[in-house]
N, C-alpha and C. Protein backbone atom coordinates (compact mmCIF):
# COMPACT_ATOMS: atom_id res chain seq x y z
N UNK A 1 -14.84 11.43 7.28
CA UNK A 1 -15.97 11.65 8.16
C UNK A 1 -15.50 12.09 9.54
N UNK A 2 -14.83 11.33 10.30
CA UNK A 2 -14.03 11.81 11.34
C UNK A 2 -13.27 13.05 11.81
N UNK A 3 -12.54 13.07 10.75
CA UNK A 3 -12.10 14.52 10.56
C UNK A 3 -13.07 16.02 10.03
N UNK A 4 -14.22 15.63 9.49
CA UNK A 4 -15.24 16.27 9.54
C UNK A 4 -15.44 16.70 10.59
N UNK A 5 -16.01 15.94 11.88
CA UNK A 5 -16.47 15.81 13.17
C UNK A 5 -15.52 16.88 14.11
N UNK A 6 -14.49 16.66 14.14
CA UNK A 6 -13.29 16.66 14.39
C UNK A 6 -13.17 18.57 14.38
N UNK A 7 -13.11 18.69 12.89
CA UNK A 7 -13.05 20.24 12.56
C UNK A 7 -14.18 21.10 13.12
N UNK A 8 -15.18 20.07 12.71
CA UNK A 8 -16.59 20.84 13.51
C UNK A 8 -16.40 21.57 14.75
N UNK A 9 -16.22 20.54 15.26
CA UNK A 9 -16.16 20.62 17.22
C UNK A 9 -15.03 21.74 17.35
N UNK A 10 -14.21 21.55 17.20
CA UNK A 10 -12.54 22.30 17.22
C UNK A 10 -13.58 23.95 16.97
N UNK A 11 -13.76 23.83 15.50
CA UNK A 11 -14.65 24.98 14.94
C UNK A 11 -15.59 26.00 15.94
N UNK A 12 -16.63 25.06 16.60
CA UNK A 12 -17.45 25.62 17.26
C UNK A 12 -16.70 25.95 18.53
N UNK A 13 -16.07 25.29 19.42
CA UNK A 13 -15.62 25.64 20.76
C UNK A 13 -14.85 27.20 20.41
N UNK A 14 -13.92 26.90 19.82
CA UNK A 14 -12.90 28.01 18.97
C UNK A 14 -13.28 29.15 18.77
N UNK A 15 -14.85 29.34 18.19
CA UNK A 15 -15.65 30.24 17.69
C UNK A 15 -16.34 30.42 19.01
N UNK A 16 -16.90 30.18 19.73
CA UNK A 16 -17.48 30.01 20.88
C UNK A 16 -16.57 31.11 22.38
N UNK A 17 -15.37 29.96 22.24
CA UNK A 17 -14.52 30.91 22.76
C UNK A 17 -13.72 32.70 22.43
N UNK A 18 -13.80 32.74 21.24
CA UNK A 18 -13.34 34.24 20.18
C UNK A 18 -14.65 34.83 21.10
N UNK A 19 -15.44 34.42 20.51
CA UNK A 19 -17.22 35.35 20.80
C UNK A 19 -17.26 35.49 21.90
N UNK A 20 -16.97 34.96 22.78
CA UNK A 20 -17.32 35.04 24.38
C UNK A 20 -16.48 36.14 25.11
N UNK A 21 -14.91 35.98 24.21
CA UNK A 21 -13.99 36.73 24.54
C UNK A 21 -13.64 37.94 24.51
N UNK A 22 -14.39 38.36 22.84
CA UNK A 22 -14.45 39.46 22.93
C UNK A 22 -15.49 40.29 22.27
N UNK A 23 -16.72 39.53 21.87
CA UNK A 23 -18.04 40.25 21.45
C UNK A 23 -19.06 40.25 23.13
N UNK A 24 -18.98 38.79 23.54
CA UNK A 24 -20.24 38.93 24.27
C UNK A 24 -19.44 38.52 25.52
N UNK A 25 -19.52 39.33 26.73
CA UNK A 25 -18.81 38.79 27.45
C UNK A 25 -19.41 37.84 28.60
N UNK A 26 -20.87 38.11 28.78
CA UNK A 26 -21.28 37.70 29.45
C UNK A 26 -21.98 35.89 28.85
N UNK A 27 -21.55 35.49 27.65
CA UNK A 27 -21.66 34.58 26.94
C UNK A 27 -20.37 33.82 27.38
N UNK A 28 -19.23 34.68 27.42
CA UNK A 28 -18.08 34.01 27.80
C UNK A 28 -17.87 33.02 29.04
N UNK A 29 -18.72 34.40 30.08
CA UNK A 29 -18.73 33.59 31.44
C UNK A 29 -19.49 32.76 31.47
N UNK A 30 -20.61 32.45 30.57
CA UNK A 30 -21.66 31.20 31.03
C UNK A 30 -20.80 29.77 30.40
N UNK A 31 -19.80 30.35 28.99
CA UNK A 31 -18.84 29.15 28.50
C UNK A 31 -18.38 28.39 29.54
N UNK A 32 -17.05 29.62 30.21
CA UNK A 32 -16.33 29.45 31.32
C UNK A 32 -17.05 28.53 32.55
N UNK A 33 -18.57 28.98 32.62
CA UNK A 33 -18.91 28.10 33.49
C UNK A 33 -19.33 26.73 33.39
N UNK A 34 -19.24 26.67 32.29
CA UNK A 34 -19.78 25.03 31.68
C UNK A 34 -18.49 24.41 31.30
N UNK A 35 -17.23 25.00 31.38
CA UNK A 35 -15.80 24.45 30.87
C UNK A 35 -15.28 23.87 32.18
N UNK A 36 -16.17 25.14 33.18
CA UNK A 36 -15.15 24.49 34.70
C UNK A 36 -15.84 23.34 35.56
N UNK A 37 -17.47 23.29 34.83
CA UNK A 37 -18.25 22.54 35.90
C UNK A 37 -17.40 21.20 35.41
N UNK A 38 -17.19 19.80 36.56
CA UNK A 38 -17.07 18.49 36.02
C UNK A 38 -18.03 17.55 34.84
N UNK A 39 -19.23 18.28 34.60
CA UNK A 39 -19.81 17.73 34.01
C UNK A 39 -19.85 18.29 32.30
N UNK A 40 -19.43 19.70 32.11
CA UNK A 40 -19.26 19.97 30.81
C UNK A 40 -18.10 19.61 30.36
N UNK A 41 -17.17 19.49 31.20
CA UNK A 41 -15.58 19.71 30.68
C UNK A 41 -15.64 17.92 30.35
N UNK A 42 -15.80 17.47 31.19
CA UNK A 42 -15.53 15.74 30.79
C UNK A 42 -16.72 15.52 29.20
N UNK A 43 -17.73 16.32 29.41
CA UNK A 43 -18.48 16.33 28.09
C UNK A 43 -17.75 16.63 26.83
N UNK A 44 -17.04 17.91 27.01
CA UNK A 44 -16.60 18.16 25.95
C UNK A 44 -15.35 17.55 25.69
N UNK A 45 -14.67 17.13 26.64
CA UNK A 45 -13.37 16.16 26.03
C UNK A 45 -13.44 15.11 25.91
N UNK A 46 -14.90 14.23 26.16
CA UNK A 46 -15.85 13.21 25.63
C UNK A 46 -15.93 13.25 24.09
N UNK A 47 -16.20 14.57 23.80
CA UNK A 47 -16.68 14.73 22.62
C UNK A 47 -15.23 15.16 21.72
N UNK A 48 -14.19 15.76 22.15
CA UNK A 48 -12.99 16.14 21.43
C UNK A 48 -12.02 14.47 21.34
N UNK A 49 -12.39 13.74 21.91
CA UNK A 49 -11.45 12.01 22.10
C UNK A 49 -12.24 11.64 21.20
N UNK A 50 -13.24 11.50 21.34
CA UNK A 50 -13.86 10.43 20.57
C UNK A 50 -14.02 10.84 19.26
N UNK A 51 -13.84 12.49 18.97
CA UNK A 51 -13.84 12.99 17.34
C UNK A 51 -12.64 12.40 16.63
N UNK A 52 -11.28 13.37 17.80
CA UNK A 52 -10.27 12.86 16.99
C UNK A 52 -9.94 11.05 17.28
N UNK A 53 -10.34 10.18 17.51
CA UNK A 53 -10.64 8.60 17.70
C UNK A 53 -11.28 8.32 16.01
N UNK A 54 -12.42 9.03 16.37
CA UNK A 54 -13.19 8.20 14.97
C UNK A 54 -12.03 8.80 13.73
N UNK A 55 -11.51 10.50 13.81
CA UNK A 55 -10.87 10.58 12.70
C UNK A 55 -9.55 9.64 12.10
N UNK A 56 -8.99 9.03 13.37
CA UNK A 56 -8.09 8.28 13.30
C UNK A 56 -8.43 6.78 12.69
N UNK A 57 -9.71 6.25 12.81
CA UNK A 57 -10.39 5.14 12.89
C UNK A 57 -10.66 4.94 11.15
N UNK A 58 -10.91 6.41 11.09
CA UNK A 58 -11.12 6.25 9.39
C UNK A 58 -10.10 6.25 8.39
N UNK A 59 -9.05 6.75 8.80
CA UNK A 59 -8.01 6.87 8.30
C UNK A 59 -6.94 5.52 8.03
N UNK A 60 -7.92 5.12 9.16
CA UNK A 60 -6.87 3.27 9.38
C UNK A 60 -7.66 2.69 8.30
N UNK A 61 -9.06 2.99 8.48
CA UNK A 61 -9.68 1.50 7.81
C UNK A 61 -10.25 1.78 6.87
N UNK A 62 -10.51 3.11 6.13
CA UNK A 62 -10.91 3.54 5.25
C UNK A 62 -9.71 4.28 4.15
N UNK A 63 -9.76 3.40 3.29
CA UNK A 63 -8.89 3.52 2.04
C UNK A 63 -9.31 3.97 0.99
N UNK A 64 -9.01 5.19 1.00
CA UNK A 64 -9.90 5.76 -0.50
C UNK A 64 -8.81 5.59 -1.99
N UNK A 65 -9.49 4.88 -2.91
CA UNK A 65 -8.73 4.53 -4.12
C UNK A 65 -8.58 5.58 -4.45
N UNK A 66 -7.23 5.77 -4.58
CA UNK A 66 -6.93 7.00 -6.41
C UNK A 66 -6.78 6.62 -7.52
N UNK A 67 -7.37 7.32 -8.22
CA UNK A 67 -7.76 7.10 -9.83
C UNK A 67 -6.51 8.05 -10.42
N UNK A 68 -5.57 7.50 -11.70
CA UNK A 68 -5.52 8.89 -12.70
C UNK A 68 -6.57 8.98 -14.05
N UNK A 69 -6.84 10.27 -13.74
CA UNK A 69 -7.76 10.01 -15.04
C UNK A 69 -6.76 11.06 -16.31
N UNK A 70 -7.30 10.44 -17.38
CA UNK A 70 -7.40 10.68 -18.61
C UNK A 70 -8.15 11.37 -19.69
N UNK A 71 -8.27 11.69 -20.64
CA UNK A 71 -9.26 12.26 -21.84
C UNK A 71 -9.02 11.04 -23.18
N UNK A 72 -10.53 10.49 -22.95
CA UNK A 72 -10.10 9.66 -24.60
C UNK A 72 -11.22 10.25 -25.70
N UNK A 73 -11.54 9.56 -26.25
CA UNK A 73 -12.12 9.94 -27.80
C UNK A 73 -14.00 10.57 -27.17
N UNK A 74 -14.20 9.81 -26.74
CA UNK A 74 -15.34 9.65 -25.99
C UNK A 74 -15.77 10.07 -24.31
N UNK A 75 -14.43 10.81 -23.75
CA UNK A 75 -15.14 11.22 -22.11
C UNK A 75 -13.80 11.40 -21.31
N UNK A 76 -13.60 10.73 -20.39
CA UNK A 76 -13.05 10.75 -19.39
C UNK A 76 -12.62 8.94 -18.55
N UNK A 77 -11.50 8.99 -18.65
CA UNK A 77 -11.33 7.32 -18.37
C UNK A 77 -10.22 7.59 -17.00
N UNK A 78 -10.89 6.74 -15.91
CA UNK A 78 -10.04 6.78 -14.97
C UNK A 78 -9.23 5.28 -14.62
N UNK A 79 -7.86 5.47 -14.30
CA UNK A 79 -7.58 3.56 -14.02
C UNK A 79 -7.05 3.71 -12.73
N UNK A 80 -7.17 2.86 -11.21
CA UNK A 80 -6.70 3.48 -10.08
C UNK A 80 -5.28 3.32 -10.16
N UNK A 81 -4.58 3.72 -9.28
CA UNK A 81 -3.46 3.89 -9.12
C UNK A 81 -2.63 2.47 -8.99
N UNK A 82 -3.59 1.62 -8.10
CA UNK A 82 -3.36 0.04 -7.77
C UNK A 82 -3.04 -0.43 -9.13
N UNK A 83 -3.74 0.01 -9.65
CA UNK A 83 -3.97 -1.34 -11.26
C UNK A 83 -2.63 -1.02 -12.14
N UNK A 84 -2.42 0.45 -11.98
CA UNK A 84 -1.35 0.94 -13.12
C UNK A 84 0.04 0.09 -11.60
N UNK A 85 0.17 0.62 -11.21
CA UNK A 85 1.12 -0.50 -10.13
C UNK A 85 1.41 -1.78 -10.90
N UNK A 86 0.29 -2.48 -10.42
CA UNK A 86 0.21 -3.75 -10.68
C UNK A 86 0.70 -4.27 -12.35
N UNK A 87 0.28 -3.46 -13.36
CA UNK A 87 0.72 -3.20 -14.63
C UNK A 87 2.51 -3.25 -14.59
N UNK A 88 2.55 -2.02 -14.23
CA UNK A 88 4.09 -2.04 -14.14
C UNK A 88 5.02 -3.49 -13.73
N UNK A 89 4.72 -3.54 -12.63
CA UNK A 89 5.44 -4.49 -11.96
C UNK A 89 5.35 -6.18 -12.94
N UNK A 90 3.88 -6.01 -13.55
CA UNK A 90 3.75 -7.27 -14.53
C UNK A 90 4.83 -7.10 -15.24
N UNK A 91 4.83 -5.93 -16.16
CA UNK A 91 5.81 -5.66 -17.02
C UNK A 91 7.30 -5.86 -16.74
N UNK A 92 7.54 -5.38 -15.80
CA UNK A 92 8.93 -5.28 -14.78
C UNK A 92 9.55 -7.15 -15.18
N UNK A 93 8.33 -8.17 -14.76
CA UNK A 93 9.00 -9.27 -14.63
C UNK A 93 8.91 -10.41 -15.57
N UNK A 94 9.00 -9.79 -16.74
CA UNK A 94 9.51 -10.29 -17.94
C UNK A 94 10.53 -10.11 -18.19
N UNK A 95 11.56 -9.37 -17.25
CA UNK A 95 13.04 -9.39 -17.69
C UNK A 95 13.16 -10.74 -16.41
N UNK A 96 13.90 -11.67 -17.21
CA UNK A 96 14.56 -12.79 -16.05
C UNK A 96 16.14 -11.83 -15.21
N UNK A 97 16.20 -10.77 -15.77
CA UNK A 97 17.28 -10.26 -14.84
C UNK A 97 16.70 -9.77 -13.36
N UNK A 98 15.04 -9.50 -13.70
CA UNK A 98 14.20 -8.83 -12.56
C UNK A 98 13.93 -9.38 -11.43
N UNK A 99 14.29 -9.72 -10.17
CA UNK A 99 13.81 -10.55 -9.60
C UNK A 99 12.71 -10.30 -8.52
N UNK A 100 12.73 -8.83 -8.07
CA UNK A 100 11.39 -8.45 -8.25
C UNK A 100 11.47 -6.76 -7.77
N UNK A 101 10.13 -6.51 -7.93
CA UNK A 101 9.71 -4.87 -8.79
C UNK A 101 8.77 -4.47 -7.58
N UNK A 102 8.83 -3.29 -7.44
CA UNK A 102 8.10 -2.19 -6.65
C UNK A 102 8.08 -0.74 -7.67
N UNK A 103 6.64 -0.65 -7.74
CA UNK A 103 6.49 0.93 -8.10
C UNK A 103 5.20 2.01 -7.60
N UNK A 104 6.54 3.20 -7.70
CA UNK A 104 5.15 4.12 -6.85
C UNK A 104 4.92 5.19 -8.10
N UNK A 105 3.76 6.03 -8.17
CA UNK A 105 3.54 6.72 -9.26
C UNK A 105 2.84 8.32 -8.41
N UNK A 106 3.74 8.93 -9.15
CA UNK A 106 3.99 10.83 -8.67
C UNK A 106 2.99 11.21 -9.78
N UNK A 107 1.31 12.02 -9.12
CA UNK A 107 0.77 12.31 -9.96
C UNK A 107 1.00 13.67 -9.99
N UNK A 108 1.19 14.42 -11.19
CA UNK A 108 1.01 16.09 -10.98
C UNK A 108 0.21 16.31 -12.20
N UNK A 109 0.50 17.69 -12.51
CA UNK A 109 -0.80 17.88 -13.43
C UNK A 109 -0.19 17.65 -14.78
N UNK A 110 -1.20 16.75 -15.28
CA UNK A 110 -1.09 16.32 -16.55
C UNK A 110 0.16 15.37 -16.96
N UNK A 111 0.85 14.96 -16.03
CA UNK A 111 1.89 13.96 -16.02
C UNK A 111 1.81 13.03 -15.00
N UNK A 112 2.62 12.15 -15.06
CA UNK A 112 2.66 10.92 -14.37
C UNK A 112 4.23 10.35 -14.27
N UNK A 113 5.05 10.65 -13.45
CA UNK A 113 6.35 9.64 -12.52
C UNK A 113 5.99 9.02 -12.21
N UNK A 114 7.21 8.02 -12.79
CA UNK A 114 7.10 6.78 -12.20
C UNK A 114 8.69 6.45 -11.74
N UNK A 115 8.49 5.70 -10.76
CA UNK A 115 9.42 5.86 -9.60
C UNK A 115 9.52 4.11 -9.38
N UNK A 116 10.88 3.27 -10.18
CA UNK A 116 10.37 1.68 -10.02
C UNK A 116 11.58 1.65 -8.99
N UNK A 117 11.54 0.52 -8.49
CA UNK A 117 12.79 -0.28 -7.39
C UNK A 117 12.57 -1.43 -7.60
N UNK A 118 14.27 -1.67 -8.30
CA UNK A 118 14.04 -3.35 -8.52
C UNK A 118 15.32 -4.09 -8.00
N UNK A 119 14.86 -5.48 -7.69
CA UNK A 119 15.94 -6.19 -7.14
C UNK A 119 16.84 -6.80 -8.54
N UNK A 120 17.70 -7.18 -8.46
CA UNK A 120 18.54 -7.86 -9.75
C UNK A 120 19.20 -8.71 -9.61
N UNK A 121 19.73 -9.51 -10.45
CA UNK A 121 20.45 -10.73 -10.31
C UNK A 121 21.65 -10.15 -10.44
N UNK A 122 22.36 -10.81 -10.16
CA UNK A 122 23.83 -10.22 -10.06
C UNK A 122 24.70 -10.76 -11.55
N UNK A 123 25.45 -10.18 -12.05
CA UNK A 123 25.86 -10.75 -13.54
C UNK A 123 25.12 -9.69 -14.82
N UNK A 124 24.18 -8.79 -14.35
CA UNK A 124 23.55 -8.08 -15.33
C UNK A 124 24.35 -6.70 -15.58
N UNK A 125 24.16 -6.14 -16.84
CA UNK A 125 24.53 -5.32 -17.22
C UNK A 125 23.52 -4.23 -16.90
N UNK A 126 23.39 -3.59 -15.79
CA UNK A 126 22.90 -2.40 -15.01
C UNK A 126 22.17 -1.47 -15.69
N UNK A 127 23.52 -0.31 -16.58
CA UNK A 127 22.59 0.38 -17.25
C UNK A 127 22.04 0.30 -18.54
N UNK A 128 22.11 -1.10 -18.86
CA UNK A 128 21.73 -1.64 -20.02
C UNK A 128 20.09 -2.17 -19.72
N UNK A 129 20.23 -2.63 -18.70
CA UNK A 129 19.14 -3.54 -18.11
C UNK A 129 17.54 -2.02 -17.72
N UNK A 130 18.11 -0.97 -17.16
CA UNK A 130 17.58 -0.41 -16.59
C UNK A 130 17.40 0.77 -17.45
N UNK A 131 17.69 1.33 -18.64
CA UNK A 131 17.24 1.92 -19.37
C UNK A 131 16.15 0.91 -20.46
N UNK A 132 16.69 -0.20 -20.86
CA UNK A 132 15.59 -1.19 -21.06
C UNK A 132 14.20 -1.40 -20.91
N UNK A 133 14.56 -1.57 -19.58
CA UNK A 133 13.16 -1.00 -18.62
C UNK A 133 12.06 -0.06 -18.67
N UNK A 134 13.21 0.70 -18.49
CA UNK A 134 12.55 2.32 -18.44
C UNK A 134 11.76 2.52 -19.82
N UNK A 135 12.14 1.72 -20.98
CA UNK A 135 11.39 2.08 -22.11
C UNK A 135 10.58 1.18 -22.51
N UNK A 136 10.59 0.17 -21.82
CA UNK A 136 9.54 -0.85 -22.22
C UNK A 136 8.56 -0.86 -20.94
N UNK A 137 8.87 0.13 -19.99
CA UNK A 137 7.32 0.72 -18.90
C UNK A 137 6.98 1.55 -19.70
N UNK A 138 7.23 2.31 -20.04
CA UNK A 138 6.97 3.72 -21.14
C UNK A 138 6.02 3.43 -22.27
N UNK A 139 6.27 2.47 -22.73
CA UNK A 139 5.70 1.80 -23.98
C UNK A 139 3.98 1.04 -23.67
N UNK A 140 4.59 0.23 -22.39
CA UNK A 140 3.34 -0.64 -22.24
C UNK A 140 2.55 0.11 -21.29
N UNK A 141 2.70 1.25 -20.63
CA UNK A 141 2.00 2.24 -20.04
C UNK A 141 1.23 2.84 -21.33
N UNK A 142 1.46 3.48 -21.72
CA UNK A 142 1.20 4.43 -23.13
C UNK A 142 0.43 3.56 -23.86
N UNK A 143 0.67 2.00 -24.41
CA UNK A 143 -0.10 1.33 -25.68
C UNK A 143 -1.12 0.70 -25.15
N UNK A 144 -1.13 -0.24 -23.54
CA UNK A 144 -1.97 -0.64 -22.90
C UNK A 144 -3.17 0.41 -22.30
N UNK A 145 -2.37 1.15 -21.24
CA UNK A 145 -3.26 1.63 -20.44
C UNK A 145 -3.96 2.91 -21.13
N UNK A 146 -3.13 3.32 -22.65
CA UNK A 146 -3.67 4.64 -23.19
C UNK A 146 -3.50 6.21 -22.26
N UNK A 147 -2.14 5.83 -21.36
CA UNK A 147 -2.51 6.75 -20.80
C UNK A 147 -0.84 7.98 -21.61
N UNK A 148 -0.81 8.92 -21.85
CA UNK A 148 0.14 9.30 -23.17
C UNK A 148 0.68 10.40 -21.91
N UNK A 149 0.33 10.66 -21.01
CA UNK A 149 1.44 11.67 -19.88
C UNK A 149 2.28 11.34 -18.67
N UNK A 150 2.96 10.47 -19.53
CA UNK A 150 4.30 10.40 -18.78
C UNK A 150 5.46 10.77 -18.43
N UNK A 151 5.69 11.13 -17.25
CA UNK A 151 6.72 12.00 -17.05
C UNK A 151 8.16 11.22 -17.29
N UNK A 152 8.80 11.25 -16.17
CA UNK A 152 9.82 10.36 -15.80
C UNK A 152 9.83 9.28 -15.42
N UNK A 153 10.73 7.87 -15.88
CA UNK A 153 10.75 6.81 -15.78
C UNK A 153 11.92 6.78 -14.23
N UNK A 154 12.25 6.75 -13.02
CA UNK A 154 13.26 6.72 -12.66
C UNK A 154 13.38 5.04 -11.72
N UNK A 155 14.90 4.84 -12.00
CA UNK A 155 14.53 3.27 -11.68
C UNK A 155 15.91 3.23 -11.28
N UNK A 156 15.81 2.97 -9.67
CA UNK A 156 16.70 2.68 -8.57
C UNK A 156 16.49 1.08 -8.12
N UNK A 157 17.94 0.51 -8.11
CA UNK A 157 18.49 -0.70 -8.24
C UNK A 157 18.27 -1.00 -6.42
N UNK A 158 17.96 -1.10 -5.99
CA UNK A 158 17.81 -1.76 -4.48
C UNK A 158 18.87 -2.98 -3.93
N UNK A 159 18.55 -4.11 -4.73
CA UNK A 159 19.63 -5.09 -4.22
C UNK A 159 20.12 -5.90 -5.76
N UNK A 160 20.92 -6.04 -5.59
CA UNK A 160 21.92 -7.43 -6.43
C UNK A 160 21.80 -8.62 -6.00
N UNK A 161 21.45 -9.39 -6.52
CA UNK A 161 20.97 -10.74 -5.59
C UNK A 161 22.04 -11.82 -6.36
N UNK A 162 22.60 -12.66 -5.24
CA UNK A 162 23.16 -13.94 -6.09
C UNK A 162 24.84 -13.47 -5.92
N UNK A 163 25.41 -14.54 -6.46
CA UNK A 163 26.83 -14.40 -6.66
C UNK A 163 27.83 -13.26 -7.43
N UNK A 164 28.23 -13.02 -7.35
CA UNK A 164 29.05 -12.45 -8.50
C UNK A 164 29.17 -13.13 -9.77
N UNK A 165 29.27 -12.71 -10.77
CA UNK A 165 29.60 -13.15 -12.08
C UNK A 165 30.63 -14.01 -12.22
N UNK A 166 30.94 -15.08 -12.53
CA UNK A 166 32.42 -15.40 -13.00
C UNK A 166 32.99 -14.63 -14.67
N UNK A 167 34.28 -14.14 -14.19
CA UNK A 167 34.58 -13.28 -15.43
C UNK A 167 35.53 -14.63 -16.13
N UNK A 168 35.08 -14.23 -17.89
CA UNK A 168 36.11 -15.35 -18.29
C UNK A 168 37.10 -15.71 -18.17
N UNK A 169 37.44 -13.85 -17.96
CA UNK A 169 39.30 -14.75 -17.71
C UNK A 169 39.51 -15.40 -16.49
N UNK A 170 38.84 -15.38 -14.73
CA UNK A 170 38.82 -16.33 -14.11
C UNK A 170 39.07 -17.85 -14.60
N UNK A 171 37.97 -17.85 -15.53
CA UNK A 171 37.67 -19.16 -16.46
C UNK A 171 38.75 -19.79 -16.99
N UNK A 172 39.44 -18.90 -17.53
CA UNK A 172 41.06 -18.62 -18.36
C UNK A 172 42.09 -19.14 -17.29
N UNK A 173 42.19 -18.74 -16.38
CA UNK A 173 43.19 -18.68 -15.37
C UNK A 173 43.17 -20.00 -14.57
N UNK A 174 42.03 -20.74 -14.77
CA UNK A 174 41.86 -21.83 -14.03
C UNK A 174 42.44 -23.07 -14.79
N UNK A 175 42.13 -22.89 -16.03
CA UNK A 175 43.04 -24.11 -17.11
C UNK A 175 43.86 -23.77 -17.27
């Protein structure tokens, strides 16, 4: 809405000014004279603050959900973006290696990236753990949510949490 406002105003002065400038000139000077009096000019940058204000205002506090939608048997099924998130990350923390999950999802056309970051315990087998993953988001995306265009699974390790492993032969070396 703001940014509506916003373009408007920009729009008309803009257009206002072109026309004055070089169709009507004597339109120009009556602009000019309402730009220089104190009372138009504080009007109109009354009106240019407070456009771009509200556009900013909406942008803070107005959150518009994204949906991906789908084709099922029967129409068109949309799930927002939040929920498939939230999905993932459920999924994510059924591995006890997971200790916890962030995901963002790259919509393009007719596919869907997914982009996870997870923290890990330290002692795990990495790319064992994380191709794992990658196919059991794949799976419960696809059988749950029904949604069958998935692109890429990509899944960047963020932190190692915890000690190092003790290796056996440490274990060995100590008796």
């Amino acid at each position: 809405m703001g940014s509506i406002i916003t373009n408007t105003v920009l729009l008309v002065v803009g257009g206002c000014l072109i026309y004055g400038n070089t169709i009507d000139r004597e339109f120009g000077a009556r602009i000019s004279q309402v730009f220089s009096s104190p009372v138009g000019s504080l009007a109109l940058g009354g009106v240019m603050v407070a456009s771009v204000l509200l556009g900013w205002l909406t942008r803070l506090f107005v959150k518009k959900e994204k949906f991906i939608d789908f084709q099922s048997e029967d129409g068109t099924v949309g799930i927002s973006t939040k929920a498939i998130k939230d999905f993932i990350e459920r999924v994510g923390k059924e591995f006890a290696a997971v200790k916890s999950i962030d995901s963002r999802l790259i919509h393009g056309k007719g596919v869907v990236d997914i982009a996870i970051s997870v923290k890990v315990l330290s002692g795990n087998k990495i790319p064992e753990l994380t191709q794992v993953l990658q196919h059991r988001v794949r799976e419960s995306v696809r059988e749950s949510l029904g949604i069958e265009g998935i692109g890429s699974i990509t899944v960047k390790v963020a932190e190692i949490i915890g000690d190092p492993a003790k290796h056996v032969e440490d274990d060995d070396k100590a008796e």
